[in-house]
N, C-alpha and C. Protein backbone atom coordinates (compact mmCIF):
# COMPACT_ATOMS: atom_id res chain seq x y z
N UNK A 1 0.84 -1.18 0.00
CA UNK A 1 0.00 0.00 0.00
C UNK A 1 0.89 1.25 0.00
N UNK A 2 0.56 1.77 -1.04
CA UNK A 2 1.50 3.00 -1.02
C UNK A 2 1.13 4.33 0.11
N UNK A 3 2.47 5.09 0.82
CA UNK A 3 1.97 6.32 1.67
C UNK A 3 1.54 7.25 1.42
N UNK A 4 1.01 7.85 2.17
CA UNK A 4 -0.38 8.86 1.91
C UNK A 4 1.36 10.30 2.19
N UNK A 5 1.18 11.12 0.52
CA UNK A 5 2.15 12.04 0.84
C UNK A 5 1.95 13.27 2.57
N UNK A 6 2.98 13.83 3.11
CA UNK A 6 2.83 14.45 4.20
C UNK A 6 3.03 15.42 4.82
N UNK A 7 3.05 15.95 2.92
CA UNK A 7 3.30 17.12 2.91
C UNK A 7 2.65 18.05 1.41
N UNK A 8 2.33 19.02 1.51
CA UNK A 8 1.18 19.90 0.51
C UNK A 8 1.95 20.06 -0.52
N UNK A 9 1.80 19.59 -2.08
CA UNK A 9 2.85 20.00 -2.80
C UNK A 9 2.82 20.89 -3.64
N UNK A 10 2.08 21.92 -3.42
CA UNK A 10 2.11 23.06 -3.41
C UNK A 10 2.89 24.02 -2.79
N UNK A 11 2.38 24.01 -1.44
CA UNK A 11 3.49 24.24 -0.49
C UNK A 11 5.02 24.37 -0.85
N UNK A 12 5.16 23.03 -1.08
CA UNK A 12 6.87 22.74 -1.20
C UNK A 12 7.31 23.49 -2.23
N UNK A 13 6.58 23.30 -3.14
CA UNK A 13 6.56 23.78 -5.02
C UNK A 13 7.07 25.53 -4.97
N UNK A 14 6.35 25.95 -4.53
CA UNK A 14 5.84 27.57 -3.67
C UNK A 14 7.66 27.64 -3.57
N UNK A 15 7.99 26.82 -2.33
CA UNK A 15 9.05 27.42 -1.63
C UNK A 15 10.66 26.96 -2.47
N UNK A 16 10.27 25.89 -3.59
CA UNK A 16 11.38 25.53 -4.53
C UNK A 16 11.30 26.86 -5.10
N UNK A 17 10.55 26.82 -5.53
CA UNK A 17 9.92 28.45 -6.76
C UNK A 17 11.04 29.35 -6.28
N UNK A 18 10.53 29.95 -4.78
CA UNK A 18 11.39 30.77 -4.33
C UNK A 18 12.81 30.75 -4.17
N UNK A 19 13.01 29.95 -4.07
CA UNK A 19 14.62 29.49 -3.56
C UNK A 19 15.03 29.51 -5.05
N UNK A 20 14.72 29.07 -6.22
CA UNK A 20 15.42 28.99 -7.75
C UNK A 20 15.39 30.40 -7.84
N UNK A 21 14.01 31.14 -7.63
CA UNK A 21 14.07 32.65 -8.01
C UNK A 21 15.36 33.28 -7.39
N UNK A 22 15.59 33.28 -6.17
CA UNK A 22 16.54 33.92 -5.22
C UNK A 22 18.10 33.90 -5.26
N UNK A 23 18.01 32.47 -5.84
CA UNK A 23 19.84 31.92 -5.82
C UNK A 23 20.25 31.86 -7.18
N UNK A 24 18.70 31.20 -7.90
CA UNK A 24 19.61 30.74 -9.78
C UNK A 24 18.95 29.53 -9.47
N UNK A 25 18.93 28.49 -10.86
CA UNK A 25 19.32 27.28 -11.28
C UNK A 25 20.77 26.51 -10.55
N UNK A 26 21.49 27.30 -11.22
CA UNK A 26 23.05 26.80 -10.82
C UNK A 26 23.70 26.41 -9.31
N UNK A 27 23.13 27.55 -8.58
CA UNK A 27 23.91 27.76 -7.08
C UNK A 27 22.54 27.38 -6.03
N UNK A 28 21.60 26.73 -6.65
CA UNK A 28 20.83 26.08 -5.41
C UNK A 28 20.91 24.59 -6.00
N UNK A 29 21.87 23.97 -4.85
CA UNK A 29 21.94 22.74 -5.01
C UNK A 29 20.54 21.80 -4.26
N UNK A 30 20.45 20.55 -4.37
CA UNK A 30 19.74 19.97 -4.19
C UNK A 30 19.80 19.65 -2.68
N UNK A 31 20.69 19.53 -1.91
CA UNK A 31 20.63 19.85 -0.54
C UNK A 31 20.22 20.88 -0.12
N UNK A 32 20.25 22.38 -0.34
CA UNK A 32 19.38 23.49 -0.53
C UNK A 32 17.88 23.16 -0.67
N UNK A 33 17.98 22.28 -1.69
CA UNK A 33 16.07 22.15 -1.24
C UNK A 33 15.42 21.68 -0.54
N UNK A 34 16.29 20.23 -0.22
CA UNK A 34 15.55 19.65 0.74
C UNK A 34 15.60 20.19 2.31
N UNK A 35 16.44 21.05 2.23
CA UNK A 35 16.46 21.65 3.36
C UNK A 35 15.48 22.84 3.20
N UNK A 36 15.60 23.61 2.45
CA UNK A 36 14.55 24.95 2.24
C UNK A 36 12.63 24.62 1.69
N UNK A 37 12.96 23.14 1.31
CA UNK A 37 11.39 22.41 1.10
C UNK A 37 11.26 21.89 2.18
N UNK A 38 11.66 21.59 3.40
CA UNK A 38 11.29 20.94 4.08
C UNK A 38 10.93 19.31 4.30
N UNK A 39 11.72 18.70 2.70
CA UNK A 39 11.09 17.31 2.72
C UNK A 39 12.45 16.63 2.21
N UNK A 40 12.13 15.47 1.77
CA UNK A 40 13.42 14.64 2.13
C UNK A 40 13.99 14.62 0.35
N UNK A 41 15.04 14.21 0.19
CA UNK A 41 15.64 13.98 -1.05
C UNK A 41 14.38 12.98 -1.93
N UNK A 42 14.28 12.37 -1.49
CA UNK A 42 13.74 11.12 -1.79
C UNK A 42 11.92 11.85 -2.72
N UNK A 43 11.64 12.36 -1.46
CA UNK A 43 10.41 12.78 -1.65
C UNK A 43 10.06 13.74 -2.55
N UNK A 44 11.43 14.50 -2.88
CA UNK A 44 11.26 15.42 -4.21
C UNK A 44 11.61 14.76 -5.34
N UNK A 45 12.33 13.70 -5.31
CA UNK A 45 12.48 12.85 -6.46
C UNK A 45 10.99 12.40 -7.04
N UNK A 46 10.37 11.42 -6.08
CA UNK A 46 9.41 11.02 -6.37
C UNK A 46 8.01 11.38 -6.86
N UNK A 47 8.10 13.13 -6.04
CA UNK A 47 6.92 13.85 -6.38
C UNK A 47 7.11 14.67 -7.73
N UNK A 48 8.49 15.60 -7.52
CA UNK A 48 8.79 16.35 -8.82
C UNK A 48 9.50 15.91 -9.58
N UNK A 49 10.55 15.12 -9.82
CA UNK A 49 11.02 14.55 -10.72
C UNK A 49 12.84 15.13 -10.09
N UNK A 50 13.26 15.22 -10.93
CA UNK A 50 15.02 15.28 -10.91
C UNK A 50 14.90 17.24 -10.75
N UNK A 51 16.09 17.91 -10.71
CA UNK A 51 16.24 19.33 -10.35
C UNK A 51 16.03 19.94 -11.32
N UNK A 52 16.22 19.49 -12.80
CA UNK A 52 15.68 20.31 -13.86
C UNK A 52 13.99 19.95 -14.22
N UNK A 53 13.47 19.23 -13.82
CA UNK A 53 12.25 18.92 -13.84
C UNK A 53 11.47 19.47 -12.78
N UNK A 54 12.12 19.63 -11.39
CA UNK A 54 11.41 20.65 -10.29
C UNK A 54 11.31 21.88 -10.54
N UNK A 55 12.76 22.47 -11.59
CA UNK A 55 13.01 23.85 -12.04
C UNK A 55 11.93 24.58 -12.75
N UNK A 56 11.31 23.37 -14.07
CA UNK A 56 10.43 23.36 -14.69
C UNK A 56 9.53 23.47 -14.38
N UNK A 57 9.14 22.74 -13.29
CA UNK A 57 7.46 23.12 -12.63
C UNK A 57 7.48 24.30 -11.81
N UNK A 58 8.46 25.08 -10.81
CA UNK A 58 8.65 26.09 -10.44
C UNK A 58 8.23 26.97 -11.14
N UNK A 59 8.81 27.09 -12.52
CA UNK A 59 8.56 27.94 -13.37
C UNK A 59 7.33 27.82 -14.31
N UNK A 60 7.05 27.12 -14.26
CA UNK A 60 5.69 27.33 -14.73
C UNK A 60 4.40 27.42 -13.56
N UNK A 61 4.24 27.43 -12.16
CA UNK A 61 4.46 27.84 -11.15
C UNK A 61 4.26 29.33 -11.07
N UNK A 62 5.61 30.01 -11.27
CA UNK A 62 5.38 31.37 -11.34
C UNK A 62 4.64 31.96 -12.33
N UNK A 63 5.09 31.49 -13.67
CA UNK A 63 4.36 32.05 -14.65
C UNK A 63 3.11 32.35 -14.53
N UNK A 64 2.32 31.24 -14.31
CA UNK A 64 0.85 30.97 -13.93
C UNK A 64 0.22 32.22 -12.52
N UNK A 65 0.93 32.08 -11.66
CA UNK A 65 0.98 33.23 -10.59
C UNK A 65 0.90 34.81 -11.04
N UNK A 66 2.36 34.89 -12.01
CA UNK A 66 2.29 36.30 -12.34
C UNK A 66 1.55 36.71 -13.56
N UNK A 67 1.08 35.85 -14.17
CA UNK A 67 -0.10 35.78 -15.31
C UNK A 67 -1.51 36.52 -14.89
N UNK A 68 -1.50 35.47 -13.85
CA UNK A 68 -2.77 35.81 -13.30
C UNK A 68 -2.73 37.55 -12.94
N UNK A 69 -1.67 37.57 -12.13
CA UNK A 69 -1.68 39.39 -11.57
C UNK A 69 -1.65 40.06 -12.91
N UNK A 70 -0.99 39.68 -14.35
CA UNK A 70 -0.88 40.67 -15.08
C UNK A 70 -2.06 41.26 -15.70
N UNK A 71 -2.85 39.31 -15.77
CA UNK A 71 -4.36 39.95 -16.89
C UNK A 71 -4.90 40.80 -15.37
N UNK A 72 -5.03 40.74 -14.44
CA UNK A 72 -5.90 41.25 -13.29
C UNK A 72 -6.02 42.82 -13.56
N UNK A 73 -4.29 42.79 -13.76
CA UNK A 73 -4.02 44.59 -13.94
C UNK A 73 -4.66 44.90 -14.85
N UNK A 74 -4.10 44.89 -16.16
CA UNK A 74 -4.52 45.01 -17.31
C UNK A 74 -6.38 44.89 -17.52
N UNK A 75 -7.07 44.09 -17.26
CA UNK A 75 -8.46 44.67 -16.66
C UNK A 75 -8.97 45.07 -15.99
N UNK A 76 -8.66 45.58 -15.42
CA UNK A 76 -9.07 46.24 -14.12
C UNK A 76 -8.74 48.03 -14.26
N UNK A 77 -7.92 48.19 -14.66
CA UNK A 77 -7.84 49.42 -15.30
C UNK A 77 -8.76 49.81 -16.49
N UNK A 78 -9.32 51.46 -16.52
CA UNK A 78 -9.74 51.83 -17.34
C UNK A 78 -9.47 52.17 -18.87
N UNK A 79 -8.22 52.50 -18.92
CA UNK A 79 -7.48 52.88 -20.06
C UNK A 79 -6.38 52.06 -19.93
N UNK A 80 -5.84 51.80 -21.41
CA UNK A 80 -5.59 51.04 -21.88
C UNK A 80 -3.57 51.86 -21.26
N UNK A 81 -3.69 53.40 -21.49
CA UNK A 81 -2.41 53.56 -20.66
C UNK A 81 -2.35 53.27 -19.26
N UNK A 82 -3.63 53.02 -18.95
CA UNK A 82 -3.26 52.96 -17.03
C UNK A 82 -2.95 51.60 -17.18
N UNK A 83 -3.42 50.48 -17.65
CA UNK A 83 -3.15 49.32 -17.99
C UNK A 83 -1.82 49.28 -18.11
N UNK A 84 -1.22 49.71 -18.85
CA UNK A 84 0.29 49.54 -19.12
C UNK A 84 1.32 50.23 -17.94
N UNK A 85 0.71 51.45 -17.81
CA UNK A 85 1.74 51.56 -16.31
C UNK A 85 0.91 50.44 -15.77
N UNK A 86 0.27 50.10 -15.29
CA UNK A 86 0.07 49.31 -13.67
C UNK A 86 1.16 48.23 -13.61
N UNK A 87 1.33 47.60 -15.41
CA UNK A 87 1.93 46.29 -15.44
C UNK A 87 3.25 47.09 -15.02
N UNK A 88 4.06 48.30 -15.59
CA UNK A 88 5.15 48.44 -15.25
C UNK A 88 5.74 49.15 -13.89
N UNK A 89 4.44 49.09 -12.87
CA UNK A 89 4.21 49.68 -11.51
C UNK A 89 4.57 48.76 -10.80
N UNK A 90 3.95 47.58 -11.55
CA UNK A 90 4.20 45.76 -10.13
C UNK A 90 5.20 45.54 -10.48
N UNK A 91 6.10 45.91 -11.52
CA UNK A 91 7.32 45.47 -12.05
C UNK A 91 8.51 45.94 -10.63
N UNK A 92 8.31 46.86 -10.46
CA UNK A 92 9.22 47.77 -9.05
C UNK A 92 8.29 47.61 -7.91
N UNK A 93 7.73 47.28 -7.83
CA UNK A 93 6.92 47.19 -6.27
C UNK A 93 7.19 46.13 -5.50
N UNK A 94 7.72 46.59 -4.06
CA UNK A 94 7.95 46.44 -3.27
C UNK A 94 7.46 44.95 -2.92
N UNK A 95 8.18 43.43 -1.97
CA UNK A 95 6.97 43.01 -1.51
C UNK A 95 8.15 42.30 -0.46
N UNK A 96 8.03 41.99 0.69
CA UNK A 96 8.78 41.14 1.56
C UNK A 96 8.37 39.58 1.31
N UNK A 97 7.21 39.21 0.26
CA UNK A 97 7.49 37.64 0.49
C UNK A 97 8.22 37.14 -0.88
N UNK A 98 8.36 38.00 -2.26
CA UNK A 98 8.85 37.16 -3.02
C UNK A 98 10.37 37.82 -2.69
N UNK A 99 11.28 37.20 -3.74
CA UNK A 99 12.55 37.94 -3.91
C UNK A 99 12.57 38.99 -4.87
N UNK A 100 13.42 40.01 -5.47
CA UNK A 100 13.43 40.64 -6.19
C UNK A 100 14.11 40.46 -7.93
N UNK A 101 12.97 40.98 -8.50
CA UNK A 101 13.41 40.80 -9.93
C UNK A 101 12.32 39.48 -10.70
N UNK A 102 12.98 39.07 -11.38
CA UNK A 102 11.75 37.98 -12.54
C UNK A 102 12.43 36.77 -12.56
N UNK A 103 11.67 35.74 -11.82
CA UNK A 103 12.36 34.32 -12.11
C UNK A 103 12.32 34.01 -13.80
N UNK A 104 11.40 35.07 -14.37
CA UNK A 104 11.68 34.28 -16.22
C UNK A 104 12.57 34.84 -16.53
N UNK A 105 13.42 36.40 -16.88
CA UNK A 105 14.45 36.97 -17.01
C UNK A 105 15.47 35.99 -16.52
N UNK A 106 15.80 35.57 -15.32
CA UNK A 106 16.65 35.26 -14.83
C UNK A 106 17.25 33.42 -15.16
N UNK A 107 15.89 32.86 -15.71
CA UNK A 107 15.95 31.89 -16.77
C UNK A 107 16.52 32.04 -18.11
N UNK A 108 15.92 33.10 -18.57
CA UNK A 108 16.43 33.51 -19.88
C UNK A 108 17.95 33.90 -20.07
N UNK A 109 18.31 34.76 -18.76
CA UNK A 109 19.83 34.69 -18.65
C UNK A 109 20.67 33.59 -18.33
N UNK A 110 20.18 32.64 -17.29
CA UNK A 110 20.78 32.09 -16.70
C UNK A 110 21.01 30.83 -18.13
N UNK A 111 19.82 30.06 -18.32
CA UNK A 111 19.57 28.95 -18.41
C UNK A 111 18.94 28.42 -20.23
N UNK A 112 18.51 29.57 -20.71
CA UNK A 112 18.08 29.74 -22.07
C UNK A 112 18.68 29.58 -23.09
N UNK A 113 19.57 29.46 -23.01
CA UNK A 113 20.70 29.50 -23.91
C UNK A 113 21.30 28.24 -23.91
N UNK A 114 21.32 27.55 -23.00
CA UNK A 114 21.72 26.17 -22.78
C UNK A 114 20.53 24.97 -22.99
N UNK A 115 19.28 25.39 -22.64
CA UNK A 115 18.20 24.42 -22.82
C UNK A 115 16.76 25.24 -23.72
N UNK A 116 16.85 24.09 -24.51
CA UNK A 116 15.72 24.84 -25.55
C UNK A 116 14.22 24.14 -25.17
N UNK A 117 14.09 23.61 -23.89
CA UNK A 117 13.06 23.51 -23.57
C UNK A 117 12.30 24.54 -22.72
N UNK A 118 13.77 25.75 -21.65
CA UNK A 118 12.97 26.36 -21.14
C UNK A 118 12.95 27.68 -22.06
N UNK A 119 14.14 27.76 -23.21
CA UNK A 119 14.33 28.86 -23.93
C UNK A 119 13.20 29.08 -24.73
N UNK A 120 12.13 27.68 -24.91
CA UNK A 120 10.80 28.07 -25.86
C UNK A 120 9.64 28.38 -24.95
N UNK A 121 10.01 28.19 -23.46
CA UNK A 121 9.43 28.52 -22.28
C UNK A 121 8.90 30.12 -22.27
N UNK A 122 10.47 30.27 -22.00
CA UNK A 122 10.54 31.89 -21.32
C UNK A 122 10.10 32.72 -23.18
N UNK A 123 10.43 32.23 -23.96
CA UNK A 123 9.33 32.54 -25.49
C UNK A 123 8.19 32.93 -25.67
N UNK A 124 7.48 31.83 -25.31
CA UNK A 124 6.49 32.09 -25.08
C UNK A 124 5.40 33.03 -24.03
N UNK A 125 6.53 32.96 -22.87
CA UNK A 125 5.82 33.80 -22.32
C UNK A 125 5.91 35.63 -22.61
N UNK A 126 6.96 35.68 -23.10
CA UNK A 126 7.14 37.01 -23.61
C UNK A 126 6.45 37.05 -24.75
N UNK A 127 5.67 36.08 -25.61
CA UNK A 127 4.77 36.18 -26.50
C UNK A 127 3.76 36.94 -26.32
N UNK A 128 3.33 36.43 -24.92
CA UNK A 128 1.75 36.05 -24.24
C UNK A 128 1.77 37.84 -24.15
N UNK A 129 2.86 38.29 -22.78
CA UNK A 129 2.76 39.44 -22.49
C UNK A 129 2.85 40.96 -24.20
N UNK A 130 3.71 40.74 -25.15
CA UNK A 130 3.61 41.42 -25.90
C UNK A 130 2.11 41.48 -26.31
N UNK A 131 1.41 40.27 -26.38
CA UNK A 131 -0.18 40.26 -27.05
C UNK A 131 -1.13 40.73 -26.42
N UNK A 132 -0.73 40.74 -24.95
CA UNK A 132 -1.25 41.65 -23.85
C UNK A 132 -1.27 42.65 -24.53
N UNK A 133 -0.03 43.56 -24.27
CA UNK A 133 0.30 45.15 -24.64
C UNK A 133 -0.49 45.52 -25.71
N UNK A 134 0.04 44.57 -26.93
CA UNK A 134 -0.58 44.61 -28.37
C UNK A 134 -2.46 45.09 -28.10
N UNK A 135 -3.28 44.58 -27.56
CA UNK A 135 -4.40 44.41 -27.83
C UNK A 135 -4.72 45.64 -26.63
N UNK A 136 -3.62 46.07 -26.01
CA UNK A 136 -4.27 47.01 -24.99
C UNK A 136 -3.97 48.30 -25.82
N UNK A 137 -2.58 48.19 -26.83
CA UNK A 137 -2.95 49.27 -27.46
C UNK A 137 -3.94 49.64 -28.87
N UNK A 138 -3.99 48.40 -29.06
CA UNK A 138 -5.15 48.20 -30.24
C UNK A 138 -6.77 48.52 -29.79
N UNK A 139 -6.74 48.78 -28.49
CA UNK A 139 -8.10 48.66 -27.43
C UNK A 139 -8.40 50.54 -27.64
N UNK A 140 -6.90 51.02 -27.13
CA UNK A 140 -6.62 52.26 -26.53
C UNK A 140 -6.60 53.24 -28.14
N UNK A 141 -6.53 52.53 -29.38
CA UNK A 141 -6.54 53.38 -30.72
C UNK A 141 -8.12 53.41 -30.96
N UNK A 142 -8.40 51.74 -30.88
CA UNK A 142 -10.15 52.12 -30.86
C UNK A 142 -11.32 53.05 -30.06
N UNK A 143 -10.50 52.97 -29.06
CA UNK A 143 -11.56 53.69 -28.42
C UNK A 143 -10.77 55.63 -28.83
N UNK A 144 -10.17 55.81 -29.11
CA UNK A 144 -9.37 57.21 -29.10
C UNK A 144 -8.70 57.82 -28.31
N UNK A 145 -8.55 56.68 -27.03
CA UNK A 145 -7.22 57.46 -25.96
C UNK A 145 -5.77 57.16 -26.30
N UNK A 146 -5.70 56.46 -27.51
CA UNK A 146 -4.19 56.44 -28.22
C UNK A 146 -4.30 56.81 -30.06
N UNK A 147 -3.30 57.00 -30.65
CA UNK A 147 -3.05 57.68 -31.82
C UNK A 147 -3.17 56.65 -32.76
N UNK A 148 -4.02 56.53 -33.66
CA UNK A 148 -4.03 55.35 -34.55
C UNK A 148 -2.92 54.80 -35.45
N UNK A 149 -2.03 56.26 -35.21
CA UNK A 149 -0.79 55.87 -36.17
C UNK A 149 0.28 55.06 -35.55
N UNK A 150 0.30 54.82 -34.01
CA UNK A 150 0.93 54.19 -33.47
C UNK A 150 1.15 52.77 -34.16
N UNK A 151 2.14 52.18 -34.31
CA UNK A 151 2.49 51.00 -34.14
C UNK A 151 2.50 49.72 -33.32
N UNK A 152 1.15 49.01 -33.58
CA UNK A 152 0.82 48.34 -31.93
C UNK A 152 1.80 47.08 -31.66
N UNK A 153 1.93 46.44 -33.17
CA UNK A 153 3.00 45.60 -32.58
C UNK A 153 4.22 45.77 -32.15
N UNK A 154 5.55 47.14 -32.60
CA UNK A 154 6.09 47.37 -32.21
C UNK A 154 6.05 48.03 -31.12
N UNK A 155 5.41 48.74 -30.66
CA UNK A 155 5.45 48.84 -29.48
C UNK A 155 5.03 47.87 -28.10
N UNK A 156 4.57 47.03 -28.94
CA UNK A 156 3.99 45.85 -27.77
C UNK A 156 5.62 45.17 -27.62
N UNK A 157 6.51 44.80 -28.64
CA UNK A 157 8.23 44.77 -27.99
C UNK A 157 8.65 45.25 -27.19
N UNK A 158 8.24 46.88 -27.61
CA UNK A 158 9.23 47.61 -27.10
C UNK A 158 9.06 48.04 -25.40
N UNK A 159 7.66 47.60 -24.71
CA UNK A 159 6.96 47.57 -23.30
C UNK A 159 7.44 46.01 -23.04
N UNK A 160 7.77 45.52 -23.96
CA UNK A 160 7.86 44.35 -23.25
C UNK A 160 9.58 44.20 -22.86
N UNK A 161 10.47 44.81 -23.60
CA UNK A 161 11.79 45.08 -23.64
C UNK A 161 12.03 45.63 -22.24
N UNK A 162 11.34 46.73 -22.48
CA UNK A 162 11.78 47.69 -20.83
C UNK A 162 10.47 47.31 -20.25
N UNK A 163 9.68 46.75 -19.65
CA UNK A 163 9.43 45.50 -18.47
C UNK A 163 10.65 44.73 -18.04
N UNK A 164 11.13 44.07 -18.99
CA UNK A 164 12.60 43.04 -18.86
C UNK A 164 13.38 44.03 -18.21
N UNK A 165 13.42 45.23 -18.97
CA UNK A 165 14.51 45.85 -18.09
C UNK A 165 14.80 46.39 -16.98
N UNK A 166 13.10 46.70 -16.59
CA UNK A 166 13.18 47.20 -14.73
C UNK A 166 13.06 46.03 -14.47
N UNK A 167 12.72 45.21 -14.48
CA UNK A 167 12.68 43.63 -13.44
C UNK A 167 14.48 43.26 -13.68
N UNK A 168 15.49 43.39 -14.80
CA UNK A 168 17.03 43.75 -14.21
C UNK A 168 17.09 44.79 -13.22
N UNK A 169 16.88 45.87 -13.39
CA UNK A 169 16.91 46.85 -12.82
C UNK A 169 16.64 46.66 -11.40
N UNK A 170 15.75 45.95 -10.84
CA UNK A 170 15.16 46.47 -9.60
C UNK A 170 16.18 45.43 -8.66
N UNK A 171 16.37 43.94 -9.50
CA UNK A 171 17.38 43.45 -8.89
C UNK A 171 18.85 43.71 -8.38
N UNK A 172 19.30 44.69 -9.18
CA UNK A 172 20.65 45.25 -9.28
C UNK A 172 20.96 46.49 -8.37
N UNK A 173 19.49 47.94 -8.54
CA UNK A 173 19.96 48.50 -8.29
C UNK A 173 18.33 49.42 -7.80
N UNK A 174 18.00 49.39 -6.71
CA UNK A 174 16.28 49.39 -6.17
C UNK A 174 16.51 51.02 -6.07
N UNK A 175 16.56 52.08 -6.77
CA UNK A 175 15.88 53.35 -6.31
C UNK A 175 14.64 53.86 -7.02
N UNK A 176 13.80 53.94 -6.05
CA UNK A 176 12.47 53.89 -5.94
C UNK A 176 11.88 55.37 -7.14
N UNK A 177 12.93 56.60 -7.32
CA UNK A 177 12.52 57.38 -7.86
C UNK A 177 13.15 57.11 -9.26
N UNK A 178 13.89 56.93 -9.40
CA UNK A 178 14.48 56.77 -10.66
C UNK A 178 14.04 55.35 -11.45
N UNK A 179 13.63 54.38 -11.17
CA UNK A 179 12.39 54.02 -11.72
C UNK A 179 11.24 53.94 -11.98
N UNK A 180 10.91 55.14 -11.33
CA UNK A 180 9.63 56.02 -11.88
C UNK A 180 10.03 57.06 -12.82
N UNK A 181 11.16 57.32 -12.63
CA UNK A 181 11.25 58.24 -13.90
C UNK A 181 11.47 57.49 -15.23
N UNK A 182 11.97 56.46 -15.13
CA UNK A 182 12.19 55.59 -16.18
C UNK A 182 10.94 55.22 -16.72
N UNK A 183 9.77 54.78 -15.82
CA UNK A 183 8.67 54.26 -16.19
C UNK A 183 7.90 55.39 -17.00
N UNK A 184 8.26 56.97 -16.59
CA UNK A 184 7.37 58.24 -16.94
C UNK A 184 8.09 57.93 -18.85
N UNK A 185 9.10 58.02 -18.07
CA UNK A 185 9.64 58.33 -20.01
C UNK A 185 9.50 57.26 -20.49
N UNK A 186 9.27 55.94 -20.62
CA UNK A 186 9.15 54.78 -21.51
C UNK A 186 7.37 55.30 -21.65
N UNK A 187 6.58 55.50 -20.99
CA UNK A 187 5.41 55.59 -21.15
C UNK A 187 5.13 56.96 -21.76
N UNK A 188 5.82 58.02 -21.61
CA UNK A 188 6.16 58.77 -22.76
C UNK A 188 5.75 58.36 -24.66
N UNK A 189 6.12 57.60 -24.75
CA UNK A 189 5.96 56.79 -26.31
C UNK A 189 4.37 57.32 -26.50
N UNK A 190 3.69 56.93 -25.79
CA UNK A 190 2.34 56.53 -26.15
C UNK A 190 1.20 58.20 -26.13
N UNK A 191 2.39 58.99 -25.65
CA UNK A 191 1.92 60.57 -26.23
C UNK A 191 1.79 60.77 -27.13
């Protein structure tokens, strides 16, 4: 009879998530987890698979997490520019439970280049978010609070470029005003 697991694997998942976000791929070894998951070697084998396969579900994990907050923003706002700052507002905002910066960036640097399973990963998700932008500015020409001559797909890159770049940014180097000024002038464009 097999054991009833005894521990939430969610939970654990949650706190791998964090620990890959915080250290890397590379420099959180697998003793690191089972110590920072709380469960045994054994038991992450069996539940998540090997360290690039836990990495994998981590990250898709977050994705799914910060997905959710992005469409939230993005509807929930009235205009299609408040929409776009909000996304590049949570980008620098503050929080004591995650770590700082983007576990997908930090894939894409770290790990993308070496594996083309998470490199079509972190792809796609920068797909998802440009089609965001795209349709918020395609939203924001229809209705007439943006310029029809705008360029929606290029600019749906180019928000998605500098997103990437305050989520470097905030990891490296956190002043609170000067990435608001950054955010004023990238959002600038859409004057």
């Amino acid at each position: 009879m097999a054991r009833s697991k005894e521990f939430d694997e969610d939970a654990v998942l949650l706190k791998a998530m964090k620990l890959f976000w915080a250290q890397g791929y590379e420099k959180t070894s697998m003793q690191d987890l089972v110590e920072h998951m709380g469960i045994h070697r054994r038991s992450i084998y069996d539940t998540f698979g090997d360290k690039h396969a836990l990495y994998l579900l981590a990250l898709k994990r977050y994705s799914n997490t910060v997905w959710k907050s992005i469409e939230q923003r993005a509807n929930s706002s009235f205009t299609a520019n408040a929409a776009i700052r909000s996304l590049m507002e949570a980008t620098i905002a503050q929080d004591e439970e995650r770590p700082q910066g983007c576990l997908m960036v930090n894939t894409a640097v770290e790990l993308a280049v070496h594996d083309t399973e998470l490199e079509a990963y972190v792809n796609r998700s920068w797909e998802l978010t440009e089609e965001l932008i795209r349709d918020l500015i395609v939203k924001g020409q229809q209705t007439g609070e943006l310029s029809a001559a705008l360029d929606a797909e290029m600019l749906s890159a180019y928000f998605n470029n500098a997103l990437t770049g305050l989520r470097v940014m905030v990891k490296t180097q956190y002043n609170r005003e000067r990435l608001q000024q950054i955010i004023a002038t990238t959002m600038s464009i859409l004057d």
